[in-house]
C-alpha atoms as a PDB file:
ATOM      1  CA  UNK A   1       0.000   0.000   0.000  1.00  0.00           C
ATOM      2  CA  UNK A   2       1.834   2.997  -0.744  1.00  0.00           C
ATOM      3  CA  UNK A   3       1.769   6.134   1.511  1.00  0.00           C
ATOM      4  CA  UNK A   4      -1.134   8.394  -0.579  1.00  0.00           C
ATOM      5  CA  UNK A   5      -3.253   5.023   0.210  1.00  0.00           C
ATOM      6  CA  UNK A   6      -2.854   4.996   4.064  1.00  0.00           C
ATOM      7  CA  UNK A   7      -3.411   8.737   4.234  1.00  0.00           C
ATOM      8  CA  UNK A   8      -6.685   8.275   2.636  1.00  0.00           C
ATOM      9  CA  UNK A   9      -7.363   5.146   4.560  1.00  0.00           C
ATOM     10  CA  UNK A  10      -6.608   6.614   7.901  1.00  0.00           C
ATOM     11  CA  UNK A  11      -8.699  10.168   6.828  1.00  0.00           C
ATOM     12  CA  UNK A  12     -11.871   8.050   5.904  1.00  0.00           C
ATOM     13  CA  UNK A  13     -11.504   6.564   9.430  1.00  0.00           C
ATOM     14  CA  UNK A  14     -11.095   9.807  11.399  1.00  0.00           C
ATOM     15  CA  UNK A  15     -13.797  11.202   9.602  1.00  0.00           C
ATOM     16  CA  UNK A  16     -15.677   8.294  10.427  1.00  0.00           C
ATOM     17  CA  UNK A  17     -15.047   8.381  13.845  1.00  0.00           C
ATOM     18  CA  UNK A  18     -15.872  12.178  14.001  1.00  0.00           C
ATOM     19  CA  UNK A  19     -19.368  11.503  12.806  1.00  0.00           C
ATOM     20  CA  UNK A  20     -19.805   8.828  15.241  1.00  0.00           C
ATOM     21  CA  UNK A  21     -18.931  11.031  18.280  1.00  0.00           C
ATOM     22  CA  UNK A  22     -21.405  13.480  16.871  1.00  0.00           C
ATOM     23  CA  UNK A  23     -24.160  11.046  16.323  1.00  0.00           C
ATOM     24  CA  UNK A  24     -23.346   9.406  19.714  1.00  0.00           C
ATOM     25  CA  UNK A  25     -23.755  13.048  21.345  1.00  0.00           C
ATOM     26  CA  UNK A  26     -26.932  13.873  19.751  1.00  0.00           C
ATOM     27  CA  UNK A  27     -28.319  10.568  21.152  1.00  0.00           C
ATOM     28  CA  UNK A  28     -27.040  11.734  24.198  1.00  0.00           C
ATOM     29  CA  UNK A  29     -28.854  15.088  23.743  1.00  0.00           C
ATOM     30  CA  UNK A  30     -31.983  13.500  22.599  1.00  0.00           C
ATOM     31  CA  UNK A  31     -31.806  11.080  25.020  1.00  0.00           C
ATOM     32  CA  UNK A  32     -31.250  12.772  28.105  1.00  0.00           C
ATOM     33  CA  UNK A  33     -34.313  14.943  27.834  1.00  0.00           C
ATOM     34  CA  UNK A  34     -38.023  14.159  29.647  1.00  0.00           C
ATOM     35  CA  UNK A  35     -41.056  16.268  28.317  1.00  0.00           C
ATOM     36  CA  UNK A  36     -41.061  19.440  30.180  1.00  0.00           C
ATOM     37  CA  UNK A  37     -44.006  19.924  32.260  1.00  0.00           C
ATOM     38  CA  UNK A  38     -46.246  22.829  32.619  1.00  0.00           C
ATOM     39  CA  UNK A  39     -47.869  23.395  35.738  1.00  0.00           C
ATOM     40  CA  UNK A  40     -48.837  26.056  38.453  1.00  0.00           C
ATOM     41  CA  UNK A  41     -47.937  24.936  42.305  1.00  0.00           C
ATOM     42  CA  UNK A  42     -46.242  26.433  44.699  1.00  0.00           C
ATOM     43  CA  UNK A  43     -42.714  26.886  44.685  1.00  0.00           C
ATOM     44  CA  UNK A  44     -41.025  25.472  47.403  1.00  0.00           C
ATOM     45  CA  UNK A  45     -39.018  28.299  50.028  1.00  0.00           C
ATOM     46  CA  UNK A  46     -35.674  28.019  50.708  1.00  0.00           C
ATOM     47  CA  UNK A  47     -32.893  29.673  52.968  1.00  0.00           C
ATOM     48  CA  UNK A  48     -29.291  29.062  51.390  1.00  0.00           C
ATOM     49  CA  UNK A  49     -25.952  31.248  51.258  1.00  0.00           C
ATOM     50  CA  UNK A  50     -24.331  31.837  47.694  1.00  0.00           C
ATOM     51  CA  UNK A  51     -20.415  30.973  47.251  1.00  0.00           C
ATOM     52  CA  UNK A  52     -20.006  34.389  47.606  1.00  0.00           C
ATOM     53  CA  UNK A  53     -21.700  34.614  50.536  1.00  0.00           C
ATOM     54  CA  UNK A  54     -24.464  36.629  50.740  1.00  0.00           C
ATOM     55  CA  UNK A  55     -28.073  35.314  51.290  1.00  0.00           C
ATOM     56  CA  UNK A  56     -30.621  34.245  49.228  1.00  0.00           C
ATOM     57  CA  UNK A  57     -34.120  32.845  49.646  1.00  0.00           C
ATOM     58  CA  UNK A  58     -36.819  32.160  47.117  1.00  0.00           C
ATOM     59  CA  UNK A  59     -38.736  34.685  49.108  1.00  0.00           C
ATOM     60  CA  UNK A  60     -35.958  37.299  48.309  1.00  0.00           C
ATOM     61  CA  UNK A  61     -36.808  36.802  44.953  1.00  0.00           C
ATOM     62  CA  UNK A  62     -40.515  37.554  45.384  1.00  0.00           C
ATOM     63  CA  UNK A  63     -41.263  39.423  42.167  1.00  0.00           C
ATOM     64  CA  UNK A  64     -38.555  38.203  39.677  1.00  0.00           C
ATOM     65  CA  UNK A  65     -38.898  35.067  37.237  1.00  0.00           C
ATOM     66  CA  UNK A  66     -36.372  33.023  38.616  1.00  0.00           C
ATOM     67  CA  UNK A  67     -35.109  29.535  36.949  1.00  0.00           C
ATOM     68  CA  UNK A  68     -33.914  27.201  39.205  1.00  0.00           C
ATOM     69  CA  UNK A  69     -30.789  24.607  37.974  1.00  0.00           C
ATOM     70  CA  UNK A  70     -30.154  21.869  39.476  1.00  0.00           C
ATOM     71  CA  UNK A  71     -26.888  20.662  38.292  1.00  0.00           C
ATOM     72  CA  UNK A  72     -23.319  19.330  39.048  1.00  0.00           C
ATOM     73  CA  UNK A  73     -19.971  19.474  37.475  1.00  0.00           C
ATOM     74  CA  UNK A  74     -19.440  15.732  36.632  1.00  0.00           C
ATOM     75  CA  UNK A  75     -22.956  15.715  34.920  1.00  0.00           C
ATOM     76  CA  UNK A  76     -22.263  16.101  31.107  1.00  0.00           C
ATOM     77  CA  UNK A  77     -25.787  17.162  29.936  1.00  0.00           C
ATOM     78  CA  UNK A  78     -25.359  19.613  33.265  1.00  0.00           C
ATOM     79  CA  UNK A  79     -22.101  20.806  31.654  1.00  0.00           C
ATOM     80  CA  UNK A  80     -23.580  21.642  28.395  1.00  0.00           C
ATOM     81  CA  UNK A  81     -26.558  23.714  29.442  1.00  0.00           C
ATOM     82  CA  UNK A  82     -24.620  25.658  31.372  1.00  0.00           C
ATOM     83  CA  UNK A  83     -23.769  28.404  28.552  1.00  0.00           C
ATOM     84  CA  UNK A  84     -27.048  28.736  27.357  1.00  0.00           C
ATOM     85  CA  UNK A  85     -28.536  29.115  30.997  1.00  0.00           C
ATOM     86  CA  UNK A  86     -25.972  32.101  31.643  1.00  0.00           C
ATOM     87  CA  UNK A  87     -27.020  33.628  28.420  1.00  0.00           C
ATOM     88  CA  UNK A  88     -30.379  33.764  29.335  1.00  0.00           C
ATOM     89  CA  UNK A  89     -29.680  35.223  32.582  1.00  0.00           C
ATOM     90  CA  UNK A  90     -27.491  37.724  31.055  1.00  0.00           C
ATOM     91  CA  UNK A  91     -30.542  38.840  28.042  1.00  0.00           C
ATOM     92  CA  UNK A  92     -33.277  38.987  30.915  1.00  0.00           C
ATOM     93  CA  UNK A  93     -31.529  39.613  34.182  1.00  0.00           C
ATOM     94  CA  UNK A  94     -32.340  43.642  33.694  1.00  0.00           C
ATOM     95  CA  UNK A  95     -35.935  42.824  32.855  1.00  0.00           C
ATOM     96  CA  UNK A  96     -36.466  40.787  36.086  1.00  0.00           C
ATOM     97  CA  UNK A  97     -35.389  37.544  35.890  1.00  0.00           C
ATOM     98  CA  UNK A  98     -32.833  36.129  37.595  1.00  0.00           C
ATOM     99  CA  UNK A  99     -30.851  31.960  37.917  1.00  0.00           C
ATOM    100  CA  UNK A 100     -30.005  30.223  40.788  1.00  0.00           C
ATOM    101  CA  UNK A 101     -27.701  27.347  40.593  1.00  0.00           C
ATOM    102  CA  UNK A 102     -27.948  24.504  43.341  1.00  0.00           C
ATOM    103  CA  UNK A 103     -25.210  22.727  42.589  1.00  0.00           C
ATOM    104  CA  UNK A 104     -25.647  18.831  43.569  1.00  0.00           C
ATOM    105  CA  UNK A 105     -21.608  18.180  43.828  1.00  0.00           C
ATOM    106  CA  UNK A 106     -20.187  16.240  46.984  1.00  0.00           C
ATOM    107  CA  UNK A 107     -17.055  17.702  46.644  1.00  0.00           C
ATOM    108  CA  UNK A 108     -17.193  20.935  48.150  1.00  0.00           C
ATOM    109  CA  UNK A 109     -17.894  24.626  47.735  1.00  0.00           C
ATOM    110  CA  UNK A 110     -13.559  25.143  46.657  1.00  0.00           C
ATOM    111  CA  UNK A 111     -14.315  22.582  43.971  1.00  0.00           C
ATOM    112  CA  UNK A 112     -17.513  24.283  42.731  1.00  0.00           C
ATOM    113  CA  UNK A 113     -16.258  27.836  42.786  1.00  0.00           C
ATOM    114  CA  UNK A 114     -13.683  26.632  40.537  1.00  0.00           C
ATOM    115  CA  UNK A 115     -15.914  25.487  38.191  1.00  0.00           C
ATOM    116  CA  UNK A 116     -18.138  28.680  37.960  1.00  0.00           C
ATOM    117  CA  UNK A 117     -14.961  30.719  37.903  1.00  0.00           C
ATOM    118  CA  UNK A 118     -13.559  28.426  34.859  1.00  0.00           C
ATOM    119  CA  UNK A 119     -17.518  28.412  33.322  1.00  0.00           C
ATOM    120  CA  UNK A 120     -18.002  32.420  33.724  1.00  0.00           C
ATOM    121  CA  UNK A 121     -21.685  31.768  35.819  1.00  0.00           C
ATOM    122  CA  UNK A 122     -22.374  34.936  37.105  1.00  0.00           C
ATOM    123  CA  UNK A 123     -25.603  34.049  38.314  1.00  0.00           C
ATOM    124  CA  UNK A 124     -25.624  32.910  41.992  1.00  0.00           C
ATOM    125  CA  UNK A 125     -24.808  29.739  43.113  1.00  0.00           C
ATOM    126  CA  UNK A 126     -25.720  27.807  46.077  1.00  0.00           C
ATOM    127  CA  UNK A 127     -24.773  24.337  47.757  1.00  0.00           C
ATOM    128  CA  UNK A 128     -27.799  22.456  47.576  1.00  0.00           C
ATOM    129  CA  UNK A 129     -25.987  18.828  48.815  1.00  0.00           C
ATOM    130  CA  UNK A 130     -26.599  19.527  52.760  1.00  0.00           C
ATOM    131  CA  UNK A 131     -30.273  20.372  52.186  1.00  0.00           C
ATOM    132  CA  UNK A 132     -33.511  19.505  51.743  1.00  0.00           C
ATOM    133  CA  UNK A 133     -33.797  21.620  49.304  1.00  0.00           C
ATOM    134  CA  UNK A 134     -33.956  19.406  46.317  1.00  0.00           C
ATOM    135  CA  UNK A 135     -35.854  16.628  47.852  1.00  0.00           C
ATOM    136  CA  UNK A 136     -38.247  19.626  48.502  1.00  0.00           C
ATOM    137  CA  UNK A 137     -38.871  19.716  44.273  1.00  0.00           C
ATOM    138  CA  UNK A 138     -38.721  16.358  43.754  1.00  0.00           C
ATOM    139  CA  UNK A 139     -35.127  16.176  41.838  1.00  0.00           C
ATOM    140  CA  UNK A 140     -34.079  12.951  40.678  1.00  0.00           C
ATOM    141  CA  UNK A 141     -32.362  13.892  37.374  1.00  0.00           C
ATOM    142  CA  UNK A 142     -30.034  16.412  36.527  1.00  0.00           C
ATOM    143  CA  UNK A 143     -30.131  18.748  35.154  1.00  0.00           C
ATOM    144  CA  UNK A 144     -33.453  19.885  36.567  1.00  0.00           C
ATOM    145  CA  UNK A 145     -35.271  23.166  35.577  1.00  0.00           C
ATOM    146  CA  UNK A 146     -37.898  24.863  37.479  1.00  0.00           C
ATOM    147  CA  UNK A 147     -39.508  28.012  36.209  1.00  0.00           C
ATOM    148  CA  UNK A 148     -41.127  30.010  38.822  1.00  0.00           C
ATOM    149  CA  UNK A 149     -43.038  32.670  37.792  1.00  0.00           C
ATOM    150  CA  UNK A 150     -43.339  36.495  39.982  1.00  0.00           C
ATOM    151  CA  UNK A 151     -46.302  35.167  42.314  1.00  0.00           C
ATOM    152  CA  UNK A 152     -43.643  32.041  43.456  1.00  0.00           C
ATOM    153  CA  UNK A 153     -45.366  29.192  41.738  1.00  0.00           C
ATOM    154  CA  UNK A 154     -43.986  26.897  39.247  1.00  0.00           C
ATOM    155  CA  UNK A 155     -44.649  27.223  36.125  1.00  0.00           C
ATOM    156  CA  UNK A 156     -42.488  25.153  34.244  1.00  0.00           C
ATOM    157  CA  UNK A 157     -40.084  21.787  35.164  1.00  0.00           C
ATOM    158  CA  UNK A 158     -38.420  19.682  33.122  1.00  0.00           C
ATOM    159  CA  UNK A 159     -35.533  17.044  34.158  1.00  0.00           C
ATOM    160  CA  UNK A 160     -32.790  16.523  31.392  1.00  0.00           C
ATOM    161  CA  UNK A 161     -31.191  18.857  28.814  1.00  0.00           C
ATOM    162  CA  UNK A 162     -31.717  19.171  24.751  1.00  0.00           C
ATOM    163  CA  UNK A 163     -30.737  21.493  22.008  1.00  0.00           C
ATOM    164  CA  UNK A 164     -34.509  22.990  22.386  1.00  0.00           C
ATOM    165  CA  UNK A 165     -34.167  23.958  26.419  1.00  0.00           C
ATOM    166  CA  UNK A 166     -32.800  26.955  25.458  1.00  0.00           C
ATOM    167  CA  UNK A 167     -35.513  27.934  23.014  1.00  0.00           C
ATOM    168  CA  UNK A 168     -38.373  26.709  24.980  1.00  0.00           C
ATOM    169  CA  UNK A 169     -37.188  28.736  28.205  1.00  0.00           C
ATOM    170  CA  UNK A 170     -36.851  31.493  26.387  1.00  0.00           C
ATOM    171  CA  UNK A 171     -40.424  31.632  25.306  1.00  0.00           C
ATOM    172  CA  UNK A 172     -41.433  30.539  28.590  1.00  0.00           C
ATOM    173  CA  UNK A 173     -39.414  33.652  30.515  1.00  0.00           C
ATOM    174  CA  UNK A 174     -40.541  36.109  27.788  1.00  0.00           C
ATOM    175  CA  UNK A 175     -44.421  34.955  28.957  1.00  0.00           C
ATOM    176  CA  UNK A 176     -44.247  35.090  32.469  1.00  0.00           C
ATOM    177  CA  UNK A 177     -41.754  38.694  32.493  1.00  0.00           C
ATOM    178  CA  UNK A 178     -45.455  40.307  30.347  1.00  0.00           C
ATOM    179  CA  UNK A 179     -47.235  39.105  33.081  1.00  0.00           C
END
């Protein structure tokens, strides 16, 4: 086989393998996604201090759309939500919505506050590990999305990440910021 012959051999099989990876992740994508659910209860409260450490509460936010995330940093669907999440809090922040993180990672805050740092999240984070905070909304899954509207009811949930989250939270904070 001369040398022109293994180039092209070994091309066809990196580009094969490329398109595998990419099929493979948007399995993974597709996959890794339950319907999102509309509904209207209560929001849970909940006391916590940011890795910055000021406080926050849900009641604090009393007023504000706020999207909960439930995430951690070994969780790859987690990982790659996390850029469109802090776009979204940077287009509506001024308008009056604002993220909270609850990180879901047993490795501590030093670990976590790397991470964000690393990530650029400026949204707050808090430590949700030590609490009952999400066995208070039910999270099983991550990531995990809760929309709570102004009034502090939920208005939107849905466990697992896919290219639409983005779009459909959008749509969903646009509504509930008119209200």
């Amino acid at each position: 086989m001369t040398l022109k012959q293994r180039l092209v051999r070994i091309g066809a099989s990196r580009i094969a393998g490329v398109m595998l990876f990419i099929a493979l992740i948007v399995l993974l994508l597709k996959s890794s996604q339950a319907p999102a659910i509309v509904e209207n209860r209560p929001a849970p409260d909940f006391h916590a201090t940011t890795l910055t450490g000021l406080p926050i509460s849900l009641q604090s936010l009393r007023g504000k759309v706020v999207l909960l995330d439930f995430w951690a940093t070994w969780c790859p669907p987690c990982r790659m939500s996390i850029p469109g999440t802090e776009k979204l809090y940077q287009k509506f922040h001024k308008d009056g919505f604002d993220v909270v993180g609850i990180s879901l990672d047993e490795g501590g805050s030093a670990l976590v506050r790397d991470f964000v740092k690393q990530n650029g999240m400026t949204y707050p984070i808090i430590m949700g590990v030590k609490t009952t905070i999400p066995s208070d909304y039910g999270v099983s899954p991550i990531p995990s999305f809760f929309l709570i509207d102004k009034n502090g009811r939920i208005r939107w949930h849905q466990e697992g990440y896919s290219l639409s989250t983005d779009h459909d939270l959008t749509q969903y904070i646009r509504q509930l910021l008119s209200q």
